[in-house]
PDB file of N, CA and C in Angstrom:
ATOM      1  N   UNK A   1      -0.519   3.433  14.426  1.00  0.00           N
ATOM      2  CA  UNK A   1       0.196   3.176  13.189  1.00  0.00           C
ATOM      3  C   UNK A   1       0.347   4.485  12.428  1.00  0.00           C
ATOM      4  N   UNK A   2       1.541   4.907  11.975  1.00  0.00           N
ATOM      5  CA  UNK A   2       1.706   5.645  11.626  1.00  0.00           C
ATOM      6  C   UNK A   2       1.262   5.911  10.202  1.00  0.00           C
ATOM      7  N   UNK A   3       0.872   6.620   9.693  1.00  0.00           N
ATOM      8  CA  UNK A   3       0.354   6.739   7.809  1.00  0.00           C
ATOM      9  C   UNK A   3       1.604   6.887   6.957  1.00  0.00           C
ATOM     10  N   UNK A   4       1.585   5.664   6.378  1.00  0.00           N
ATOM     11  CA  UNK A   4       2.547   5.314   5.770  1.00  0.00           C
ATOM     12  C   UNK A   4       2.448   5.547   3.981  1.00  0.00           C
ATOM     13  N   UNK A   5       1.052   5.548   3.745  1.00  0.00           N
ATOM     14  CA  UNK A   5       0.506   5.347   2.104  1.00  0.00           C
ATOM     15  C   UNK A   5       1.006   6.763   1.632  1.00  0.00           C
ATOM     16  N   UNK A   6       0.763   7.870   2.116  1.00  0.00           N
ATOM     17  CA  UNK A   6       1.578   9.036   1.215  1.00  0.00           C
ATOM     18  C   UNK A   6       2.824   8.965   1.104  1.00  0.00           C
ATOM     19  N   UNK A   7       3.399   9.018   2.456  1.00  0.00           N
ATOM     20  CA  UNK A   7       5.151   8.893   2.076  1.00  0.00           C
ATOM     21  C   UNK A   7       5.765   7.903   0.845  1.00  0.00           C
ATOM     22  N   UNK A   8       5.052   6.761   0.796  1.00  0.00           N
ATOM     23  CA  UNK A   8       5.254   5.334   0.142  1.00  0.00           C
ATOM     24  C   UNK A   8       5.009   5.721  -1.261  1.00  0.00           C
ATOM     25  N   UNK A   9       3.519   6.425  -1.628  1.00  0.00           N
ATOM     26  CA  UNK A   9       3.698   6.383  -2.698  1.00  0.00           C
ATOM     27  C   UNK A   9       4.416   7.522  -3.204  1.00  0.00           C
ATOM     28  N   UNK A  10       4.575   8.757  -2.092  1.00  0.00           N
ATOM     29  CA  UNK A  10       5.595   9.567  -3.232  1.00  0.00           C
ATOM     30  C   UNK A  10       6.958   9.054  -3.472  1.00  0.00           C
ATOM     31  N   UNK A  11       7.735   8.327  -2.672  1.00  0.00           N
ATOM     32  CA  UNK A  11       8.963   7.985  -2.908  1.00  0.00           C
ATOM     33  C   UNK A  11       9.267   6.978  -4.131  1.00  0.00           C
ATOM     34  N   UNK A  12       7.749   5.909  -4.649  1.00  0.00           N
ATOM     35  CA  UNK A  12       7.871   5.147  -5.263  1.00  0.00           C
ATOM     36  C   UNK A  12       8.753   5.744  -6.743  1.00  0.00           C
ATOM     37  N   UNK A  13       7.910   7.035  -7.191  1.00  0.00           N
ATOM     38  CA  UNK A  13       8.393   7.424  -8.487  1.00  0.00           C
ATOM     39  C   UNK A  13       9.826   8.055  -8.969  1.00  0.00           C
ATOM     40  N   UNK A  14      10.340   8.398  -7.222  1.00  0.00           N
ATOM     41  CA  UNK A  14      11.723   8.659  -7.341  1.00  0.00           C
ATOM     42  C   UNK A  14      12.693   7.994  -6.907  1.00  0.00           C
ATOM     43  N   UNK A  15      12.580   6.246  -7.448  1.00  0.00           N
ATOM     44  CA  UNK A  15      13.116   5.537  -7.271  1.00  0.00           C
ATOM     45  C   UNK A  15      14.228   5.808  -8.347  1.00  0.00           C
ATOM     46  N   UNK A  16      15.542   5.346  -7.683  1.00  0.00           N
ATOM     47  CA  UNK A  16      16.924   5.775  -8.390  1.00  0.00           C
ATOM     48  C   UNK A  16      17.529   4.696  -9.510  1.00  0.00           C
ATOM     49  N   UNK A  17      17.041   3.344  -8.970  1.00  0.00           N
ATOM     50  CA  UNK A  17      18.025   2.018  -9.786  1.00  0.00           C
ATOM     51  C   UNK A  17      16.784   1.439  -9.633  1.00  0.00           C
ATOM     52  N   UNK A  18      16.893  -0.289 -10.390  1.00  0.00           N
ATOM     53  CA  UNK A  18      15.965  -1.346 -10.514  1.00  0.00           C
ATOM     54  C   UNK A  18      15.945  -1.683  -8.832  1.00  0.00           C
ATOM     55  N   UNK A  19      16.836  -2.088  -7.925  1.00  0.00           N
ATOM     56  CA  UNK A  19      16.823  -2.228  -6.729  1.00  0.00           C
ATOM     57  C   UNK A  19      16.226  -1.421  -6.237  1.00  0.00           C
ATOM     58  N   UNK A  20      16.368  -0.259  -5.954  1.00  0.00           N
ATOM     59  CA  UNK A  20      15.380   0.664  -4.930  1.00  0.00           C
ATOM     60  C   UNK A  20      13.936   0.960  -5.099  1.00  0.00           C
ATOM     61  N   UNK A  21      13.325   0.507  -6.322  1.00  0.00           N
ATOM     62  CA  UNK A  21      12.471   0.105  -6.958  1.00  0.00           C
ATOM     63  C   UNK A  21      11.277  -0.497  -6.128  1.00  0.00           C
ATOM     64  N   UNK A  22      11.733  -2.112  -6.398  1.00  0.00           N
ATOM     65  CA  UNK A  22      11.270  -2.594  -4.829  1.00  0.00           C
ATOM     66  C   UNK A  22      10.532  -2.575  -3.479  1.00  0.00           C
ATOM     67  N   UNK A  23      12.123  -1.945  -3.294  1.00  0.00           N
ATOM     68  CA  UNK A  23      12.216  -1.473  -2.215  1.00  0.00           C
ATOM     69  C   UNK A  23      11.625  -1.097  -1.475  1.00  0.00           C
ATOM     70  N   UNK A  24      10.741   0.139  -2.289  1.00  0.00           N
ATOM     71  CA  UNK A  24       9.833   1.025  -1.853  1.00  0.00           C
ATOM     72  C   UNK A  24       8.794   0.785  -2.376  1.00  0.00           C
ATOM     73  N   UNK A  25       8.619  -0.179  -3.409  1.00  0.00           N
ATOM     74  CA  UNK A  25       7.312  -0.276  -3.981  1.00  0.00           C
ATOM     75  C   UNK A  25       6.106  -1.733  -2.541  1.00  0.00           C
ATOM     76  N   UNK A  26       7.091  -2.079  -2.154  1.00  0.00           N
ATOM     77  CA  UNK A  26       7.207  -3.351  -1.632  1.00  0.00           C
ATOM     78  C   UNK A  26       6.174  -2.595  -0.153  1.00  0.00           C
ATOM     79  N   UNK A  27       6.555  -1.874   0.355  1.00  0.00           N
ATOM     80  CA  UNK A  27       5.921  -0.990   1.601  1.00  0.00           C
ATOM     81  C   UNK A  27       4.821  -0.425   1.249  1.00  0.00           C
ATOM     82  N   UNK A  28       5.006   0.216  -0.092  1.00  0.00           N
ATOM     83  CA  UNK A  28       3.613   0.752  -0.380  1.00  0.00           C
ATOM     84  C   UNK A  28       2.394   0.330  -1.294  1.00  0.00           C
ATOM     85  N   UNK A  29       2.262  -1.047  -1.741  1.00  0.00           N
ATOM     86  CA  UNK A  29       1.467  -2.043  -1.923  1.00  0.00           C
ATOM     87  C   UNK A  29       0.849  -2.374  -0.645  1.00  0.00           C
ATOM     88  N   UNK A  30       1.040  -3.002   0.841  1.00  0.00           N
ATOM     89  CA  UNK A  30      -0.272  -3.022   2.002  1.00  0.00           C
ATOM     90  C   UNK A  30      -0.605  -1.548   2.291  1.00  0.00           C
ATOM     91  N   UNK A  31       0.550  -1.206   2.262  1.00  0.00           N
ATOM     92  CA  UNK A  31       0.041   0.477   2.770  1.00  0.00           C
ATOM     93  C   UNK A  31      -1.272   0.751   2.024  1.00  0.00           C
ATOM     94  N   UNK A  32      -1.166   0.930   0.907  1.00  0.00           N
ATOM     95  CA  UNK A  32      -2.521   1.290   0.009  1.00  0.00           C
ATOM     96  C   UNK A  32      -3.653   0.820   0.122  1.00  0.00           C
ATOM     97  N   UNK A  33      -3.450  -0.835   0.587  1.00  0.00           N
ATOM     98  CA  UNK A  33      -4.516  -1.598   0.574  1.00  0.00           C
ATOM     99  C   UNK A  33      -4.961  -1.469   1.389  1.00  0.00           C
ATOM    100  N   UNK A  34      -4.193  -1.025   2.887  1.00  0.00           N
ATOM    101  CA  UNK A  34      -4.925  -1.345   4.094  1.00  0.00           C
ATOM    102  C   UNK A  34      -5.908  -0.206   4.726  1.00  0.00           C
ATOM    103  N   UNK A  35      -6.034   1.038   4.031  1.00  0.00           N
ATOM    104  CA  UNK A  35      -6.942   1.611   4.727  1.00  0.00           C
ATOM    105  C   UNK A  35      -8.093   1.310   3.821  1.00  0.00           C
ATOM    106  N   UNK A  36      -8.182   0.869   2.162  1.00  0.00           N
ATOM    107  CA  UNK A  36      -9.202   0.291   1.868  1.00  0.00           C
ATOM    108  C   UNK A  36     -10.240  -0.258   2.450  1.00  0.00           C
ATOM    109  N   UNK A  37      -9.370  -1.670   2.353  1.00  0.00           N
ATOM    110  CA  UNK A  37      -9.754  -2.383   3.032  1.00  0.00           C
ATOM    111  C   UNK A  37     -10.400  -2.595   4.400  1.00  0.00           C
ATOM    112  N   UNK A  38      -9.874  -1.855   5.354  1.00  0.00           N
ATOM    113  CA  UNK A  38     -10.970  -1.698   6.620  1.00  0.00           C
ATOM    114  C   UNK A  38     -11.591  -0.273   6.938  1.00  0.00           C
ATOM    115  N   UNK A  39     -11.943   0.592   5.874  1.00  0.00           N
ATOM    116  CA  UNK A  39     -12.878   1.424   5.813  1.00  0.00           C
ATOM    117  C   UNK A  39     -14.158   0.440   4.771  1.00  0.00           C
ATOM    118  N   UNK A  40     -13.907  -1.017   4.234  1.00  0.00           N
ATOM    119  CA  UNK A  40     -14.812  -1.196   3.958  1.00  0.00           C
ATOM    120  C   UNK A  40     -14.750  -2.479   4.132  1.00  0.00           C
ATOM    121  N   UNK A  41     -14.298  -3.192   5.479  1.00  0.00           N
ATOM    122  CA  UNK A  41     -14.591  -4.378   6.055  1.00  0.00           C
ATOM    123  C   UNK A  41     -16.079  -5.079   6.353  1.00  0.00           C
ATOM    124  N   UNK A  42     -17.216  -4.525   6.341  1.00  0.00           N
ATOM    125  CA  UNK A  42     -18.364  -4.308   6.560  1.00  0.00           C
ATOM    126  C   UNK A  42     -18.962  -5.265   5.614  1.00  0.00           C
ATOM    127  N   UNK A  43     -18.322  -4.728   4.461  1.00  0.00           N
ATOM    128  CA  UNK A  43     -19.371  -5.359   2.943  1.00  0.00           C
ATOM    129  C   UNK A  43     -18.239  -6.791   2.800  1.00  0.00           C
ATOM    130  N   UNK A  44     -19.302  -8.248   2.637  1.00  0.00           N
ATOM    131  CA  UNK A  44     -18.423  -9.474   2.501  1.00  0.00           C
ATOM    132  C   UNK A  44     -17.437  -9.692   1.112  1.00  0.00           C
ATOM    133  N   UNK A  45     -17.690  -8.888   0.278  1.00  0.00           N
ATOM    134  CA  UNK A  45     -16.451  -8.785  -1.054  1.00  0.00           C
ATOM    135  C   UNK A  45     -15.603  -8.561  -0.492  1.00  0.00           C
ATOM    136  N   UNK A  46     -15.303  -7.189  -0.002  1.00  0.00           N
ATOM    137  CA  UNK A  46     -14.098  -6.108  -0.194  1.00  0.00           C
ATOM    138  C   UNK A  46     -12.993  -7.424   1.365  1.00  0.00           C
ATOM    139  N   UNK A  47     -14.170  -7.926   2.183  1.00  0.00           N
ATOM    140  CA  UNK A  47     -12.984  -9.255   2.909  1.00  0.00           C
ATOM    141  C   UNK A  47     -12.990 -10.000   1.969  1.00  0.00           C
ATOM    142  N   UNK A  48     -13.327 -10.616   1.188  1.00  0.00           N
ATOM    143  CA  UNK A  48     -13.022 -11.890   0.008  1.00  0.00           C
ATOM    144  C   UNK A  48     -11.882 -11.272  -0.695  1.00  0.00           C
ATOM    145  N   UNK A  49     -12.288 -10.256  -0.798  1.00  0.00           N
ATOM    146  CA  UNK A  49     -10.828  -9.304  -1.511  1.00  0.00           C
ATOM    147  C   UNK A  49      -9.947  -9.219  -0.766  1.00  0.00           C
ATOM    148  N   UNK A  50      -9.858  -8.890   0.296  1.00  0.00           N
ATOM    149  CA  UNK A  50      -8.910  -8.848   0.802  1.00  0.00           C
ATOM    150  C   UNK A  50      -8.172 -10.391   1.314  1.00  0.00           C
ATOM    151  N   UNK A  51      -8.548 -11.074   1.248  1.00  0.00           N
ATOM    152  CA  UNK A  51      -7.286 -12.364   1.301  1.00  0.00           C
ATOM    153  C   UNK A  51      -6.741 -13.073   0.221  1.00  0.00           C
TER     154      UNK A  51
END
């Protein structure tokens, strides 16, 4: 899988219109979450959190 969370969030802030917005915000919401999340799959919160 390619690393998606930097690209994602830099593009978020140079979003152009309310639509592209979205767009890009939409990709980089799991992106963010997901290396969280299973660098700390281990501890039973951070899975309660995560669903």
């Amino acid at each position: 899988m390619p690393p998606l969370f930097a690209p994602t969030l830099v593009l978020v802030p140079v979003a152009a219109s309310v639509s592209t917005f979205p767009a890009l915000w939409e990709p980089m919401a799991p992106a963010s979450q997901t290396p969280a999340f299973t660098e700390h799959a281990e501890r039973r919160t951070v899975r309660q959190a995560d669903l």
